[in-house]
C-alpha atoms as a PDB file:
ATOM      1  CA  UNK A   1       0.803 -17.093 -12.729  1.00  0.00           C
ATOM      2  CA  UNK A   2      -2.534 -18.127 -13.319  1.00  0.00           C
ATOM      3  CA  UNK A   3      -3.617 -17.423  -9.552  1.00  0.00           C
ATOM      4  CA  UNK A   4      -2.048 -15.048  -8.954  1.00  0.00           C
ATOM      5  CA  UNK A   5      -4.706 -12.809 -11.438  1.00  0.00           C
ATOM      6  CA  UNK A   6      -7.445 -15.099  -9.294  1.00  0.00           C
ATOM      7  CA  UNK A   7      -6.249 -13.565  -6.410  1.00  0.00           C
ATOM      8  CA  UNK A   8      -6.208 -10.585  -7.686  1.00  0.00           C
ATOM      9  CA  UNK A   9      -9.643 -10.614  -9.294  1.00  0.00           C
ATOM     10  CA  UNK A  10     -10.762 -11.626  -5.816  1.00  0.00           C
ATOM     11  CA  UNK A  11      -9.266  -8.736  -4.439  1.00  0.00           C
ATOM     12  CA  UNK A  12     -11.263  -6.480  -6.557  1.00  0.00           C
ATOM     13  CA  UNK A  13     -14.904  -7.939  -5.981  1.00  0.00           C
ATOM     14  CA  UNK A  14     -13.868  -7.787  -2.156  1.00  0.00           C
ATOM     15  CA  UNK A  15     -13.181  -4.114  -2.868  1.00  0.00           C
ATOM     16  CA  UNK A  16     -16.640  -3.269  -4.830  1.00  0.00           C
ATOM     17  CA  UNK A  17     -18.374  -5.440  -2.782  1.00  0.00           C
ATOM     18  CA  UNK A  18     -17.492  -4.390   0.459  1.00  0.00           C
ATOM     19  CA  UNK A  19     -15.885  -1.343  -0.036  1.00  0.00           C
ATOM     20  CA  UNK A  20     -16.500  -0.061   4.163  1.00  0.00           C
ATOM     21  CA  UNK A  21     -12.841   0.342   4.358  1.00  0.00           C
ATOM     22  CA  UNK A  22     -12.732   2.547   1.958  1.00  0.00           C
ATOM     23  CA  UNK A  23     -15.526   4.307   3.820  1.00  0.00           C
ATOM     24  CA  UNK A  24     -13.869   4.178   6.929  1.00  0.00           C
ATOM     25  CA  UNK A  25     -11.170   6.278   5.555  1.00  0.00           C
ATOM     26  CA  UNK A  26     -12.962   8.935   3.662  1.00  0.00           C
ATOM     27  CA  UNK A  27     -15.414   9.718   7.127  1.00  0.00           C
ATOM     28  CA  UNK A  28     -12.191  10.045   9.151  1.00  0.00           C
ATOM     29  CA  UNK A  29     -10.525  11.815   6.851  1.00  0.00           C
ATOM     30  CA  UNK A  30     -13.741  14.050   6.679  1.00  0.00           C
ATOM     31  CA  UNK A  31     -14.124  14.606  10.726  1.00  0.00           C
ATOM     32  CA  UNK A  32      -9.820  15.586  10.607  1.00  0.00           C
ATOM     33  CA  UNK A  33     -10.898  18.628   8.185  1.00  0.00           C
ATOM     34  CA  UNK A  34     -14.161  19.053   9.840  1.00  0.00           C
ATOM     35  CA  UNK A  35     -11.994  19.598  13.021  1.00  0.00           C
ATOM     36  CA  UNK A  36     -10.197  22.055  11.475  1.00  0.00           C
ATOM     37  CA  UNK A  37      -6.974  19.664  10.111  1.00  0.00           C
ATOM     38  CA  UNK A  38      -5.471  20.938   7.360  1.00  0.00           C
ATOM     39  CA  UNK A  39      -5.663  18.672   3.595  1.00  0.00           C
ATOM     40  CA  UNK A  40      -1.595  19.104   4.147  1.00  0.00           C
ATOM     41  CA  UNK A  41      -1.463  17.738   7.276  1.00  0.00           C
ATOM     42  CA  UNK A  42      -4.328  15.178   6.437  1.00  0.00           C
ATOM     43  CA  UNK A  43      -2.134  13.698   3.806  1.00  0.00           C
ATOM     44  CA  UNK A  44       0.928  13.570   5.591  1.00  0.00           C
ATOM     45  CA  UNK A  45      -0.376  11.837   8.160  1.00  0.00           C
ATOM     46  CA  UNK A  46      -2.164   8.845   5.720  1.00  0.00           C
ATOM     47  CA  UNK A  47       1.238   8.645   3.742  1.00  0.00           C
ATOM     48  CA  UNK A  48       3.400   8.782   7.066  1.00  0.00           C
ATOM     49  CA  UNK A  49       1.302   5.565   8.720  1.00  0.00           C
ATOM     50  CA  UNK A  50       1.106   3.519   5.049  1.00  0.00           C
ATOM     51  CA  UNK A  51       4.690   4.037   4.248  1.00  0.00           C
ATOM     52  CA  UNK A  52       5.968   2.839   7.877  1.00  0.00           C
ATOM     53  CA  UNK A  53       3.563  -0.825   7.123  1.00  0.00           C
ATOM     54  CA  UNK A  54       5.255  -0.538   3.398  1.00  0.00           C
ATOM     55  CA  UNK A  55       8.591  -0.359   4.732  1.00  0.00           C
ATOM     56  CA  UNK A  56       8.384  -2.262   7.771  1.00  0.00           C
ATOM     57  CA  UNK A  57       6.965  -5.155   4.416  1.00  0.00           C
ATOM     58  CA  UNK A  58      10.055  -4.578   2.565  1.00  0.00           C
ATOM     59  CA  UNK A  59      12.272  -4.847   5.251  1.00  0.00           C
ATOM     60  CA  UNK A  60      10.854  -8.396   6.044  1.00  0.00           C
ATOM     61  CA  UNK A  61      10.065  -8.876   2.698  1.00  0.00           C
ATOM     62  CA  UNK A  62      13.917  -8.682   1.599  1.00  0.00           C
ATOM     63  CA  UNK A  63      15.170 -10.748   4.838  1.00  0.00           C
ATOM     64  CA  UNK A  64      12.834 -13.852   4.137  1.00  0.00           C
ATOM     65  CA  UNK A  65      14.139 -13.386   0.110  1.00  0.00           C
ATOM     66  CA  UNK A  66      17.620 -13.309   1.352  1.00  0.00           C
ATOM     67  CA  UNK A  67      17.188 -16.342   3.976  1.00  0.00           C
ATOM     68  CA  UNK A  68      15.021 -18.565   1.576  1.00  0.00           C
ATOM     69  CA  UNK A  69      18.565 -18.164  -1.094  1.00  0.00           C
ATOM     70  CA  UNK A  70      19.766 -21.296  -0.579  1.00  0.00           C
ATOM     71  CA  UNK A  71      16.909 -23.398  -1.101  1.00  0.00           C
ATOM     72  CA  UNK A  72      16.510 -21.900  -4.704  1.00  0.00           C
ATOM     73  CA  UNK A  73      19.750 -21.371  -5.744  1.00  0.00           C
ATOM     74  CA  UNK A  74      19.858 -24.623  -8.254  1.00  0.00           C
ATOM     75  CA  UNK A  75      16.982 -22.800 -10.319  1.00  0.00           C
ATOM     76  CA  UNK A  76      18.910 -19.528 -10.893  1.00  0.00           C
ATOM     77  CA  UNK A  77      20.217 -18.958 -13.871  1.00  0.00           C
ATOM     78  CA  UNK A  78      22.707 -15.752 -14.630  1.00  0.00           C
ATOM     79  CA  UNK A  79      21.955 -14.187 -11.423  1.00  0.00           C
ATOM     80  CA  UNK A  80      23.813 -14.814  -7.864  1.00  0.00           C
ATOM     81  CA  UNK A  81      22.093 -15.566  -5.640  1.00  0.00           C
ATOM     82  CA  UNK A  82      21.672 -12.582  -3.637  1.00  0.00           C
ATOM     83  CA  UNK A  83      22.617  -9.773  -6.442  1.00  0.00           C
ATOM     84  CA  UNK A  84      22.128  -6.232  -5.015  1.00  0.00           C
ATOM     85  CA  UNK A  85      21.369  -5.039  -7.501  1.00  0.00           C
ATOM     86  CA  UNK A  86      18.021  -7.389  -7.901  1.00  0.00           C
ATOM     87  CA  UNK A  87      17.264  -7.054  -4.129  1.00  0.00           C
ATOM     88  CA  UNK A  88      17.548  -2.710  -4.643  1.00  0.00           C
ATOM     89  CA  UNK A  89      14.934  -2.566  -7.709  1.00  0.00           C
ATOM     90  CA  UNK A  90      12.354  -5.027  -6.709  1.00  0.00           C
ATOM     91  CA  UNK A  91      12.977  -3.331  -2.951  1.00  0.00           C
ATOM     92  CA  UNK A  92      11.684   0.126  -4.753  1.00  0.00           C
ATOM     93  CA  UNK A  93       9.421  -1.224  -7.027  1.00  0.00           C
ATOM     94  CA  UNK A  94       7.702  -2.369  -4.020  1.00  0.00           C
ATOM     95  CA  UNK A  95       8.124   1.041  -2.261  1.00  0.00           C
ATOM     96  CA  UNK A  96       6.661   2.846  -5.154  1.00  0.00           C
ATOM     97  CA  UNK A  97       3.925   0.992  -5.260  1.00  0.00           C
ATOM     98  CA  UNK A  98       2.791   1.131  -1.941  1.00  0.00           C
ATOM     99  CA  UNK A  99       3.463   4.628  -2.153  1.00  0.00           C
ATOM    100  CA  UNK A 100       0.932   5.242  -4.845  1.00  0.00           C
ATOM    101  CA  UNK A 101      -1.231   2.782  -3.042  1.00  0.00           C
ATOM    102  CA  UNK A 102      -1.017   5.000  -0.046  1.00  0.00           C
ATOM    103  CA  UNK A 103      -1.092   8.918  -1.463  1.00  0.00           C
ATOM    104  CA  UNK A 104      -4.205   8.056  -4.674  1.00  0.00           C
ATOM    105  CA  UNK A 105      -6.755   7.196  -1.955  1.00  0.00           C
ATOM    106  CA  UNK A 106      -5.760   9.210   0.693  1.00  0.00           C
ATOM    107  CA  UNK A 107      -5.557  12.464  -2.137  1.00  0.00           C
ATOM    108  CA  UNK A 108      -9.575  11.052  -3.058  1.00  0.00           C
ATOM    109  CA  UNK A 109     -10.148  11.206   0.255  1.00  0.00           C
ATOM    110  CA  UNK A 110      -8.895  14.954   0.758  1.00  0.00           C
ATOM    111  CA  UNK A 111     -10.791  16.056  -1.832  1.00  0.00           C
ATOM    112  CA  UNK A 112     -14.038  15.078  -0.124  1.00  0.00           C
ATOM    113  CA  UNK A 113     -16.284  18.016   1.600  1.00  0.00           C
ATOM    114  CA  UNK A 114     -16.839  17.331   5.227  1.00  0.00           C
ATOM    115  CA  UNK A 115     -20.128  18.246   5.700  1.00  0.00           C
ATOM    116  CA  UNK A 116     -21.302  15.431   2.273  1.00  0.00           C
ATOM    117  CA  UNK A 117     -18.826  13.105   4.253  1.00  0.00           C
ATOM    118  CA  UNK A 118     -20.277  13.062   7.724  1.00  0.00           C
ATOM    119  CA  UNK A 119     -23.755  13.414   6.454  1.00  0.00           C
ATOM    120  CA  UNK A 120     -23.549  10.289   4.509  1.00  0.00           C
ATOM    121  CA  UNK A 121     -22.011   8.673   8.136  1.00  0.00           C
END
């Protein structure tokens, strides 16, 4: 458990220390509504592309879980080894999250003006 919160506290200084993705994404974001795009369709769009990598994750995600069953099912205790009902809540748990990872940033990014956003390009 331990590094796992290393990896995540990695992930964060990447973040703040190279944030250009972030960047990235408001500028083109910016250029869509400079274009004439509207914040509806901008959104859409960001949550229509994350969601299809989130659920092409989960998808793989629950395959390799049900494949790699066997190998761990000595250290299971109370639980079958591939329980539905498991597989379903960790399979949305993972959706929402990438959901929220997708519509928070790309709802920041509407929010920007387009002129402050290019000029800073």
């Amino acid at each position: 458990m331990n590094s796992v919160w290393r990896d995540v506290r990695y992930g964060a200084r990447m973040l703040i220390r190279k944030p250009g993705f972030t960047i990235v994404g408001i500028c083109t974001t910016a250029q869509l509504k400079a274009l004439g795009a509207r914040t509806r369709d901008v959104l859409l769009m960001v949550l229509r592309q994350g969601m299809s990598l989130v659920v092409i994750g989960v998808v793989l995600g629950v395959a390799g879980a049900y494949a790699v069953t066997r190998t761990i099912r000595s250290l299971l205790f109370a639980v079958g080894t591939t329980d539905p009902l498991t597989f379903v809540l960790v399979s949305l748990l993972l959706a929402a999250v990438g959901f929220l990872a997708c519509y928070l940033p790309a709802r920041r990014a509407t929010k920007v003006d387009p002129l402050i956003a290019l000029r800073y390009e």
